[in-house]
Protein backbone atom coordinates (compact mmCIF):
# COMPACT_ATOMS: atom_id res chain seq x y z
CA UNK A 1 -49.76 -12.78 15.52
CA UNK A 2 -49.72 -9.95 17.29
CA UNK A 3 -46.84 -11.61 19.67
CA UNK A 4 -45.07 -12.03 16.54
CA UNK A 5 -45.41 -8.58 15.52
CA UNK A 6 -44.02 -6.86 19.15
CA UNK A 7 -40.79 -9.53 19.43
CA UNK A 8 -40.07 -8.28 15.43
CA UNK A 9 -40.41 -4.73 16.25
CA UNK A 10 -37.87 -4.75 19.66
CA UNK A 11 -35.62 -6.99 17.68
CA UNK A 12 -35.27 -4.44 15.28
CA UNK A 13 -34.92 -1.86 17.47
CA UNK A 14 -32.78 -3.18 19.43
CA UNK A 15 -30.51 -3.88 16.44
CA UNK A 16 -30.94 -0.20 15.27
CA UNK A 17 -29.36 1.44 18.91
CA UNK A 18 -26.78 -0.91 19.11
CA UNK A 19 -25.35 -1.12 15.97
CA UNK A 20 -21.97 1.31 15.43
CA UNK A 21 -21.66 3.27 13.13
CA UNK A 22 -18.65 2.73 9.85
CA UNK A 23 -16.07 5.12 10.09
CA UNK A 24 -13.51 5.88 7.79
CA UNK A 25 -10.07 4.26 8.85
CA UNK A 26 -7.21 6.54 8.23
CA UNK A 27 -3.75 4.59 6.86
CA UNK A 28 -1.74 4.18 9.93
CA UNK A 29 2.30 4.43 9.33
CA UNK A 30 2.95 0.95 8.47
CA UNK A 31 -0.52 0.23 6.20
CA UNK A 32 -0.47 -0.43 2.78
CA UNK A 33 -1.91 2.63 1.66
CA UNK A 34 1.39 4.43 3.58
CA UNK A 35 3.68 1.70 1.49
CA UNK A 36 1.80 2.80 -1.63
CA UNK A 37 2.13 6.36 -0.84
CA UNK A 38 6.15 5.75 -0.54
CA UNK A 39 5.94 4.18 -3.91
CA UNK A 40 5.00 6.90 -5.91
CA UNK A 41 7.81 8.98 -3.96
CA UNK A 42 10.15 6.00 -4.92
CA UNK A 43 9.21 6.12 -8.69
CA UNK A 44 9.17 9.99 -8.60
CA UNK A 45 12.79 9.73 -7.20
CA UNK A 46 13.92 7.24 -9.50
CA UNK A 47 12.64 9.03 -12.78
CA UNK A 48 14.24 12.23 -11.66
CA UNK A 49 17.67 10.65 -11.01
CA UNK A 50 17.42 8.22 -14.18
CA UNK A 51 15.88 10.38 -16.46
CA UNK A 52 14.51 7.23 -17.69
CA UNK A 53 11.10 5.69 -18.26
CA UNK A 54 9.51 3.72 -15.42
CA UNK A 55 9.08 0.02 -16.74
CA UNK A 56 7.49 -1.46 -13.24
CA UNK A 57 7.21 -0.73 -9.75
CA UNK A 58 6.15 -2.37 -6.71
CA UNK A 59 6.21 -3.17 -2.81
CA UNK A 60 7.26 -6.65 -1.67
CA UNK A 61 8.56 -7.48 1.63
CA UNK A 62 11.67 -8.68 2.00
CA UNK A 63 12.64 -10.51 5.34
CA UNK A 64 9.89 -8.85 7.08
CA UNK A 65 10.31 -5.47 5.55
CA UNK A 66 8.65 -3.90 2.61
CA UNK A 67 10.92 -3.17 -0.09
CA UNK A 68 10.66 -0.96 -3.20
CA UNK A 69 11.58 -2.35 -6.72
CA UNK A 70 11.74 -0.10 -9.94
CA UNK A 71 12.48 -0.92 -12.82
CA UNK A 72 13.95 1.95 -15.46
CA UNK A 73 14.67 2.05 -18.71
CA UNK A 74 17.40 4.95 -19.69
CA UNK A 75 18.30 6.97 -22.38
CA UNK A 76 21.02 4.67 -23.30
CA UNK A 77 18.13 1.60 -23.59
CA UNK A 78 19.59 -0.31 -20.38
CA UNK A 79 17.52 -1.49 -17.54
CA UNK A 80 17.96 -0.50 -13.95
CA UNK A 81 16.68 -2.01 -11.03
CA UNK A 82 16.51 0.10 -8.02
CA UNK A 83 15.62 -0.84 -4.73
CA UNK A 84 14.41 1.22 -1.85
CA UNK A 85 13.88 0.19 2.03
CA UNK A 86 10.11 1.17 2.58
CA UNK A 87 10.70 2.36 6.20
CA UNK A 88 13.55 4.36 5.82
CA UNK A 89 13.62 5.31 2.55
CA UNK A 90 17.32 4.05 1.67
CA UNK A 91 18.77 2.91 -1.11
CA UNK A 92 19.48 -0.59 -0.94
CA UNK A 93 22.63 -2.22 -2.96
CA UNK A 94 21.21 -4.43 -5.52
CA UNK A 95 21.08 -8.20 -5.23
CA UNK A 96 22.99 -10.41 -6.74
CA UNK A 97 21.56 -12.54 -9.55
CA UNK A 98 20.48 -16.34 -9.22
């Protein structure tokens, strides 16, 4: 038993000094908290130049590249969709319907 009890004790000990300790990751340029971060500028951007309401937003990527869509409804009750390259912060034409 008392075999028992020593192997126990340095296996726990051993597993207290060599375990590392959790630190808090910061967002690195292209992590998702970053692409969310540009979001809010990208729906802040397109309310101000709209004057509309925001209907949706979101990230998807698009050949590789995160892309911003918002959707905006204006004064005039119309829908715009606006898109906005992620990394750059560009414009992007709209696409052409399917």
């Amino acid at each position: 038993m008392r075999l028992y009890r020593v192997t126990l004790w340095i296996l726990l000990t051993a597993g207290v000094f060599t375990a590392q300790p959790v630190l808090p990751q910061s967002p690195g340029p292209g992590s998702r908290a970053e692409w969310d971060k540009g979001l809010d500028r990208a729906v802040s951007r397109a309310r101000e130049k709209t004057g509309g309401r925001v209907l949706s937003a979101e990230t998807r990527e698009i050949d590789g590249r995160p892309t911003y869509f918002v959707r905006i409804l204006t004064a005039d009750g119309k829908v715009r969709r606006l898109r906005t390259d992620a990394a750059t912060g560009e414009r992007l034409a709209p696409r052409g319907r399917r």
